[in-house]
Structure formats: structure tokens, C-alpha cells
PDB file of N, CA and C in Angstrom:
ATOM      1  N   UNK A   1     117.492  90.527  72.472  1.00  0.00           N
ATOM      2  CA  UNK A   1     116.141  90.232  72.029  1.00  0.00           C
ATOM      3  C   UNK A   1     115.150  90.692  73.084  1.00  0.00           C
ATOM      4  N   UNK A   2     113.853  90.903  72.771  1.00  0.00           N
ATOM      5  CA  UNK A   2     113.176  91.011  73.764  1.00  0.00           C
ATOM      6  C   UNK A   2     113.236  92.566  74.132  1.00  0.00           C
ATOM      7  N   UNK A   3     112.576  93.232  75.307  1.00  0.00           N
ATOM      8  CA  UNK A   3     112.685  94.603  75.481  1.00  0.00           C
ATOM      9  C   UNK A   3     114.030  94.734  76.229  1.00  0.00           C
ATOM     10  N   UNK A   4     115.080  94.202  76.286  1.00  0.00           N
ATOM     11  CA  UNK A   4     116.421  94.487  76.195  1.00  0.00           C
ATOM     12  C   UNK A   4     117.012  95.543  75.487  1.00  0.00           C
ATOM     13  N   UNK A   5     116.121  94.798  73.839  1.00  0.00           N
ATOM     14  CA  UNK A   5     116.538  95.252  72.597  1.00  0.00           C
ATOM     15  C   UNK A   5     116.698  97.091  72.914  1.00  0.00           C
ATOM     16  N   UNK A   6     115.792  97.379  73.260  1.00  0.00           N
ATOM     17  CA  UNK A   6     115.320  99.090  73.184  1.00  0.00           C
ATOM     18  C   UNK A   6     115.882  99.468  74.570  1.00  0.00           C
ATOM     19  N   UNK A   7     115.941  98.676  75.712  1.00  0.00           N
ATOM     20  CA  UNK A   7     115.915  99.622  77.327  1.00  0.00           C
ATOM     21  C   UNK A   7     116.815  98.597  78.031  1.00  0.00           C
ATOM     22  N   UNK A   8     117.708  99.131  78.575  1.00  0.00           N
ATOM     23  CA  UNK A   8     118.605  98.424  79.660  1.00  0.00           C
ATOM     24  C   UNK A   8     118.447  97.710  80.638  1.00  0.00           C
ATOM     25  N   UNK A   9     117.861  98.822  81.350  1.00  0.00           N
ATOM     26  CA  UNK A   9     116.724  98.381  82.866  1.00  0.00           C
ATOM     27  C   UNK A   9     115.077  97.889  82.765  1.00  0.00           C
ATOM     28  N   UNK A  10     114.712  97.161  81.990  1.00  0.00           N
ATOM     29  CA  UNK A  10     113.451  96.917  81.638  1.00  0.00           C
ATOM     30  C   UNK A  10     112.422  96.523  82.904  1.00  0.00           C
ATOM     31  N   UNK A  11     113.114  96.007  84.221  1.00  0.00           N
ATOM     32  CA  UNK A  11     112.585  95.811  85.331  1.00  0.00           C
ATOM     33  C   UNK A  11     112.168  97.095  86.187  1.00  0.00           C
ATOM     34  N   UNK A  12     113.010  97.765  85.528  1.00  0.00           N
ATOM     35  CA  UNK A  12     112.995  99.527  86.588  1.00  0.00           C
ATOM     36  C   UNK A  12     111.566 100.424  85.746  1.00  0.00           C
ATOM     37  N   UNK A  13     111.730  99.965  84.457  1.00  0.00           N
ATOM     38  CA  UNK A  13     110.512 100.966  83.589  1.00  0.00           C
ATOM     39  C   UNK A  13     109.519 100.140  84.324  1.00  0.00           C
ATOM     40  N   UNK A  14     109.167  98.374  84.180  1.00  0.00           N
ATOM     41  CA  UNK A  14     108.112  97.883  84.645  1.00  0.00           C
ATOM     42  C   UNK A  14     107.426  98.609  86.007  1.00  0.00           C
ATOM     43  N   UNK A  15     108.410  98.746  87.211  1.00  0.00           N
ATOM     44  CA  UNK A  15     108.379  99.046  88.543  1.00  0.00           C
ATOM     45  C   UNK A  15     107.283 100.479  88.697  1.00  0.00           C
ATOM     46  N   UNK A  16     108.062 101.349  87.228  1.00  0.00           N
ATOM     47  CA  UNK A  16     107.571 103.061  86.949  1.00  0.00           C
ATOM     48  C   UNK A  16     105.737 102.430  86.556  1.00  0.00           C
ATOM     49  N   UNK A  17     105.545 101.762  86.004  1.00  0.00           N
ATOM     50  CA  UNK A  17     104.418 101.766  84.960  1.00  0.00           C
ATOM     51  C   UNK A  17     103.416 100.935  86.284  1.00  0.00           C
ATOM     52  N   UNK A  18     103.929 100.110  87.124  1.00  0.00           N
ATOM     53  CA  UNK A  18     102.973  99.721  88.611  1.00  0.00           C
ATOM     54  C   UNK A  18     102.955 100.941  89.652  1.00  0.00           C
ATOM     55  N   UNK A  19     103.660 101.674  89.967  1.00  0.00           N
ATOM     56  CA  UNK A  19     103.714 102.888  90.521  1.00  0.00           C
ATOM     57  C   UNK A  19     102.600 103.541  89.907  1.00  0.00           C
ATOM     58  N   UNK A  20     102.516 104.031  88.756  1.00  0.00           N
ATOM     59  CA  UNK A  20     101.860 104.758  87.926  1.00  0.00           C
ATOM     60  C   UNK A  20     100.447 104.412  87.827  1.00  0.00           C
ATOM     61  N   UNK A  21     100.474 102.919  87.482  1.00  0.00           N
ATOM     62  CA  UNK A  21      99.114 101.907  87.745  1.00  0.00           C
ATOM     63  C   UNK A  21      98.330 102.252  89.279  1.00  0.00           C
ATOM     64  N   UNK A  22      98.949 102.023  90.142  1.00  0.00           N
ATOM     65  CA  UNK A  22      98.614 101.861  91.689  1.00  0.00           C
ATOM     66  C   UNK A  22      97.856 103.396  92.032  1.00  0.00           C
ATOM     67  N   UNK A  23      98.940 104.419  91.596  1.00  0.00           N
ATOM     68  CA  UNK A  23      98.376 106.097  91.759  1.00  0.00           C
ATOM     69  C   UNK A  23      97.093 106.032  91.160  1.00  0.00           C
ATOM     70  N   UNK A  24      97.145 105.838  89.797  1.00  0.00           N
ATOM     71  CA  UNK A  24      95.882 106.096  88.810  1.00  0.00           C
ATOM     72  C   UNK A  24      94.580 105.653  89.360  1.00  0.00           C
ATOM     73  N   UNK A  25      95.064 103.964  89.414  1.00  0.00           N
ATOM     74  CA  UNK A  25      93.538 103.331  90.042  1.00  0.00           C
ATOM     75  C   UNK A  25      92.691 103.479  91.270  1.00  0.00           C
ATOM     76  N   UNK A  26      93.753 103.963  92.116  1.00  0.00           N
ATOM     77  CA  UNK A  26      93.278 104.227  93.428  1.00  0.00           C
ATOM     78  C   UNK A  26      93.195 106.080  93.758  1.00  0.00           C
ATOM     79  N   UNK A  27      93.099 106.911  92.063  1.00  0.00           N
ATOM     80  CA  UNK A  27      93.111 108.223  92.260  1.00  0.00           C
ATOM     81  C   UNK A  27      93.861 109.144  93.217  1.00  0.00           C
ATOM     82  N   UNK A  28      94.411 108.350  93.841  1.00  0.00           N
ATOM     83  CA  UNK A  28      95.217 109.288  94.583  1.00  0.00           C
ATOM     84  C   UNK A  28      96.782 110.384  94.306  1.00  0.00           C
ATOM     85  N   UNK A  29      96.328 111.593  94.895  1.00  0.00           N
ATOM     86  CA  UNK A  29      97.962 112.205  94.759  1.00  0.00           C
ATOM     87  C   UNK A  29      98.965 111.937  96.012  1.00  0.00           C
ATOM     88  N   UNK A  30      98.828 111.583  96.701  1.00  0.00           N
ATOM     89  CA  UNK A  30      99.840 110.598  97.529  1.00  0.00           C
ATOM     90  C   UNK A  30     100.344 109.882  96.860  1.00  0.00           C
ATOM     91  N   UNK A  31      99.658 109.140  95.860  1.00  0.00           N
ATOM     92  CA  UNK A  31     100.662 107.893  94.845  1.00  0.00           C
ATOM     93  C   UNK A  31     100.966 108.680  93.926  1.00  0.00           C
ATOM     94  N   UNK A  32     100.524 109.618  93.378  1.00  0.00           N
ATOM     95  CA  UNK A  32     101.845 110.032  92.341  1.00  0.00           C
ATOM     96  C   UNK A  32     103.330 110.766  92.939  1.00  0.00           C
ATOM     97  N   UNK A  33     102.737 111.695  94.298  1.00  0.00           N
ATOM     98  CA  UNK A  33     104.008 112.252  94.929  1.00  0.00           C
ATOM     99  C   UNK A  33     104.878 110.872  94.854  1.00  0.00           C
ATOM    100  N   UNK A  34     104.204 109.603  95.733  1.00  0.00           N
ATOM    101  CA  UNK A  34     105.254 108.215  96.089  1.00  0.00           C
ATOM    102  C   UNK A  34     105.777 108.073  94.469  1.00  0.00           C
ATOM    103  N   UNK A  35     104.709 108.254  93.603  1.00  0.00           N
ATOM    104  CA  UNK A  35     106.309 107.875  92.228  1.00  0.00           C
ATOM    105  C   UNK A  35     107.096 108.771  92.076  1.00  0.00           C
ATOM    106  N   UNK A  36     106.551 110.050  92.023  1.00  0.00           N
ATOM    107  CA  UNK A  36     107.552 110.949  91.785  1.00  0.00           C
ATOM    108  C   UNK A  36     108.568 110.968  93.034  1.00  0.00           C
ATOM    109  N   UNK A  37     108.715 110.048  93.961  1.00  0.00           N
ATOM    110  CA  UNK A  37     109.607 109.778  94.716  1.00  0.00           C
ATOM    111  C   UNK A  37     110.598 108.576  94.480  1.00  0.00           C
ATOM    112  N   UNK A  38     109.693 107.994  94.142  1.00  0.00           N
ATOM    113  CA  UNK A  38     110.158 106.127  93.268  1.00  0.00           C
ATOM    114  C   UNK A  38     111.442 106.498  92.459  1.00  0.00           C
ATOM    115  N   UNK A  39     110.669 107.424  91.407  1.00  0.00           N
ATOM    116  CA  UNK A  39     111.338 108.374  89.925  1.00  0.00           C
ATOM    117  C   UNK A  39     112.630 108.292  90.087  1.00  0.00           C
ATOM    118  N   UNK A  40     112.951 109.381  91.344  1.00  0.00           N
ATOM    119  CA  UNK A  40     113.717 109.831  91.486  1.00  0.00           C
ATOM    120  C   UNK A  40     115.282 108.863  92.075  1.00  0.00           C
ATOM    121  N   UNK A  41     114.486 107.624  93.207  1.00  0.00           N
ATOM    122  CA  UNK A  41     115.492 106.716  93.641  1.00  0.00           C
ATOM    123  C   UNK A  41     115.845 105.981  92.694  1.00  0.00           C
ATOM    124  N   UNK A  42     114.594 105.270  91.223  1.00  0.00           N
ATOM    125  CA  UNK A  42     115.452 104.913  90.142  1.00  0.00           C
ATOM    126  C   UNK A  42     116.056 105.279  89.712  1.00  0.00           C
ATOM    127  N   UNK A  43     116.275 106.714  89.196  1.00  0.00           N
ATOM    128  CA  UNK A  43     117.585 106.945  88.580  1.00  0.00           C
ATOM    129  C   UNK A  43     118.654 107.463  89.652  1.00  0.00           C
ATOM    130  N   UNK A  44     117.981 107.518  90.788  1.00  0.00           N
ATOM    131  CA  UNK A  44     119.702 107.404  91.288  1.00  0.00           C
ATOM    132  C   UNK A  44     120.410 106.512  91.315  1.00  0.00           C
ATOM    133  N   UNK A  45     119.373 104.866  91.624  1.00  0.00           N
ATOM    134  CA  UNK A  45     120.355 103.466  90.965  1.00  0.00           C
ATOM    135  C   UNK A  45     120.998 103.544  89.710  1.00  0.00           C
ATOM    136  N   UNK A  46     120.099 104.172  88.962  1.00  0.00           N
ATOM    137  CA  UNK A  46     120.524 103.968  87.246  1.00  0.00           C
ATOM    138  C   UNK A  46     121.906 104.189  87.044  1.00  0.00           C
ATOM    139  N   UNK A  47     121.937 105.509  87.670  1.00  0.00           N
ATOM    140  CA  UNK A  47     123.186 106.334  88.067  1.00  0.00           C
ATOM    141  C   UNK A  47     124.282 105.355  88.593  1.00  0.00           C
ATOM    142  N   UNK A  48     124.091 104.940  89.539  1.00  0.00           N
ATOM    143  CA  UNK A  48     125.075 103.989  90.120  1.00  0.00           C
ATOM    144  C   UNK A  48     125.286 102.774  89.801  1.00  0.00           C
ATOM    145  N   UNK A  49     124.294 101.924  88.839  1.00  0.00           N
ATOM    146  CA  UNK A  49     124.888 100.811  88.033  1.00  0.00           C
ATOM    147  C   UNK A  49     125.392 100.988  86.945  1.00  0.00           C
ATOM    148  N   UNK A  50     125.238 102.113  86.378  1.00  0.00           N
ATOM    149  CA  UNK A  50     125.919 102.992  85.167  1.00  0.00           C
ATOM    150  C   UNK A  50     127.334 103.034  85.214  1.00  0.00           C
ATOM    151  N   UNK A  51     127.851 103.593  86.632  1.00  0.00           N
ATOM    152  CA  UNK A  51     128.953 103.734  87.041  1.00  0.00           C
ATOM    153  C   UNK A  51     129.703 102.692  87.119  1.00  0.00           C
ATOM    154  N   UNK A  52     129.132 101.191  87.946  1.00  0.00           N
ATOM    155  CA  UNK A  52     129.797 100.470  88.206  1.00  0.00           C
ATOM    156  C   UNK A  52     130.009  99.721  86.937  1.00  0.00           C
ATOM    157  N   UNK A  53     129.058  99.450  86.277  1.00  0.00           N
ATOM    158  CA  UNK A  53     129.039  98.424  84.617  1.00  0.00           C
ATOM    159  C   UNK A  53     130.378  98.873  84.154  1.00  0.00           C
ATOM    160  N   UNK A  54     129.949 100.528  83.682  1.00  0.00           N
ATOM    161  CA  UNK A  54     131.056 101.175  82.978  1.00  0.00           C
ATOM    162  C   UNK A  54     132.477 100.784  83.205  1.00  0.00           C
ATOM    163  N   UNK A  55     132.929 100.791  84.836  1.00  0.00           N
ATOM    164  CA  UNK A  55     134.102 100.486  85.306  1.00  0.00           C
ATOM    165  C   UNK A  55     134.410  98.616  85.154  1.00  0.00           C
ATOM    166  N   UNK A  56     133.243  98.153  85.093  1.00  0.00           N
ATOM    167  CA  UNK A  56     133.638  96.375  85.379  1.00  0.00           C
ATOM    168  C   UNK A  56     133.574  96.105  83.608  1.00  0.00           C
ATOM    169  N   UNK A  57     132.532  96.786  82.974  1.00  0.00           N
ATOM    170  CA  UNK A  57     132.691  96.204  81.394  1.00  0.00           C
ATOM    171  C   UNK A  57     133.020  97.191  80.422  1.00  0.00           C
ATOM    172  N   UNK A  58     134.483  97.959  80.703  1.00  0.00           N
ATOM    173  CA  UNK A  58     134.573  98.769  79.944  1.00  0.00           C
ATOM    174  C   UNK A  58     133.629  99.240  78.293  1.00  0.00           C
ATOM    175  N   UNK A  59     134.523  98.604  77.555  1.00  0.00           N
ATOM    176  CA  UNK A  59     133.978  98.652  75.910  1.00  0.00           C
ATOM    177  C   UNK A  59     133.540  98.157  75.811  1.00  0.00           C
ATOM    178  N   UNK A  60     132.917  96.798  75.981  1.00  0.00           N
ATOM    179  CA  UNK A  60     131.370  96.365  76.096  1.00  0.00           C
ATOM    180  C   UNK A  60     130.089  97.118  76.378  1.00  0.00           C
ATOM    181  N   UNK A  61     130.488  97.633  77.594  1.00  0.00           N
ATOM    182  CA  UNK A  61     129.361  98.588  77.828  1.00  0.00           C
ATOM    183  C   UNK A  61     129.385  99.793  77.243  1.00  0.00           C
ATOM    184  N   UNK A  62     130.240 100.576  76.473  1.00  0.00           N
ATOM    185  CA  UNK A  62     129.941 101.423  76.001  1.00  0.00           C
ATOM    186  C   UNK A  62     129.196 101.113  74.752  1.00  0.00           C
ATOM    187  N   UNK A  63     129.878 100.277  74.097  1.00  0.00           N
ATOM    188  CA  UNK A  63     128.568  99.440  72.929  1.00  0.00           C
ATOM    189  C   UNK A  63     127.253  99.536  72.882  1.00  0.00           C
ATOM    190  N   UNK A  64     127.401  99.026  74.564  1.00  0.00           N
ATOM    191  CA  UNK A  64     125.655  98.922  75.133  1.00  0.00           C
ATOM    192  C   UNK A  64     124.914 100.263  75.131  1.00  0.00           C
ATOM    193  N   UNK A  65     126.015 101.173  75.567  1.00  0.00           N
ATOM    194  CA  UNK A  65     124.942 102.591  75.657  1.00  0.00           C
ATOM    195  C   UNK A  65     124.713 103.076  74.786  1.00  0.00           C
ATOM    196  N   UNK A  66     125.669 103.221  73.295  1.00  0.00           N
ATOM    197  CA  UNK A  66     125.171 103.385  72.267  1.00  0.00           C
ATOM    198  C   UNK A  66     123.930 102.731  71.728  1.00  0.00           C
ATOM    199  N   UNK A  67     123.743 101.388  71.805  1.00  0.00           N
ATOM    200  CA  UNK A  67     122.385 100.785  71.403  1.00  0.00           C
ATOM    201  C   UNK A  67     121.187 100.737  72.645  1.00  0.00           C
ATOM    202  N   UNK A  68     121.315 101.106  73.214  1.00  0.00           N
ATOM    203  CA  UNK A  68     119.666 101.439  74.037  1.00  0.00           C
ATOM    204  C   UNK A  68     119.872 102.255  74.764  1.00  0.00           C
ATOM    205  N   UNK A  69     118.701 102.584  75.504  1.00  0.00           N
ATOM    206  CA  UNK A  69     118.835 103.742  76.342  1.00  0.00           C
ATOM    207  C   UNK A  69     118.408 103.190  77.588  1.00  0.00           C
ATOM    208  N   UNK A  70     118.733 104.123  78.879  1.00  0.00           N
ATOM    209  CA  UNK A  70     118.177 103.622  80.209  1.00  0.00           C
ATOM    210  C   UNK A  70     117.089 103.162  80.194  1.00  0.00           C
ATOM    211  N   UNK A  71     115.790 103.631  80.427  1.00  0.00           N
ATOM    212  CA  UNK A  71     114.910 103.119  80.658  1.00  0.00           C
ATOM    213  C   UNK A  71     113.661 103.618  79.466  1.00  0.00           C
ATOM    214  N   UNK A  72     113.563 104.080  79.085  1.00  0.00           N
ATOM    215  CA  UNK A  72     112.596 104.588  78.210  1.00  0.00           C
ATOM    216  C   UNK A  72     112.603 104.618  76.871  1.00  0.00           C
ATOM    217  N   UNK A  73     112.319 103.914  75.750  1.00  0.00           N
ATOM    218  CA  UNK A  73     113.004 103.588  74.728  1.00  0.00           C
ATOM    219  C   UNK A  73     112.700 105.336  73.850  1.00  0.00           C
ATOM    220  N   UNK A  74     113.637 105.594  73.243  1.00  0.00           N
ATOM    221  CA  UNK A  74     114.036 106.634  72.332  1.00  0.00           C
ATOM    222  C   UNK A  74     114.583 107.710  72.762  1.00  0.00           C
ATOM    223  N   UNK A  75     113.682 107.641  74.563  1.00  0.00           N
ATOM    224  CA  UNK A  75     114.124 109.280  75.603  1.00  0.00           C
ATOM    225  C   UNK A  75     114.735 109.163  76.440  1.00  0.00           C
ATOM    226  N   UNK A  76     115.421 108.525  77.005  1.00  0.00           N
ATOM    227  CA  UNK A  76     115.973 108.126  78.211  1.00  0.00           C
ATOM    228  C   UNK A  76     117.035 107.430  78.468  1.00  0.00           C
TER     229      UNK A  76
END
């Protein structure tokens, strides 16, 4: 229930969308380079809790990846 429903990591999209917030309001391109740095260390976690789930909740989690996606609901 909840944005579960659609995205896995719903704390990691939040994190993207204050990154994104922080750049915008304060106009700066220093804060978008820092997300597009952020970007990049989230999905290298993504990557690596992906890995570990997969191995600790086999077929459960594959369930899971069929019904949502990482972080971005429809693209991701």
C-alpha cells in the first residue's frame, strides 16, 4: 500500500526530489553537479541491496521486481 505500491526505494526517490529541491531554490549548478553525484551513489546502493535482497529473499523478491520498479514509478 502506499508508494511501496509503485517504487521499492521510496526513501531514495524522496532524497532525489530534496537534492533537486535544494539545487533549484538556491539556483545553483554546484547543486545539480552534487545530485548528479547523489544520482549516481543511489544507484550504486540500489545495485547492492538488489544483490543482497535477491540472495536473502530469493522468490519473494523476484515477485517484488516484477511488481515495482526501483525508484521511479513506470521507468526505473
Amino acid at each position: 500500500a502506499g508508494p511501496f505500491r509503485w517504487t521499492r526505494y521510496p526513501s531514495l526517490l524522496v532524497l532525489i526530489f530534496c537534492g533537486l529541491g535544494f539545487a533549484l531554490s538556491f539556483r545553483s549548478w554546484t547543486g545539480l553537479v552534487f545530485l548528479v553525484a547523489l544520482i549516481g551513489i543511489i544507484i550504486r546502493r540500489i545495485n547492492l541491496w538488489e544483490k543482497m535482497y535477491a540472495q536473502r529473499y530469493q522468490h519473494a523478491w523476484a515477485l517484488r521486481c516484477q511488481a515495482s520498479k526501483r525508484i521511479l514509478p513506470f521507468l526505473y
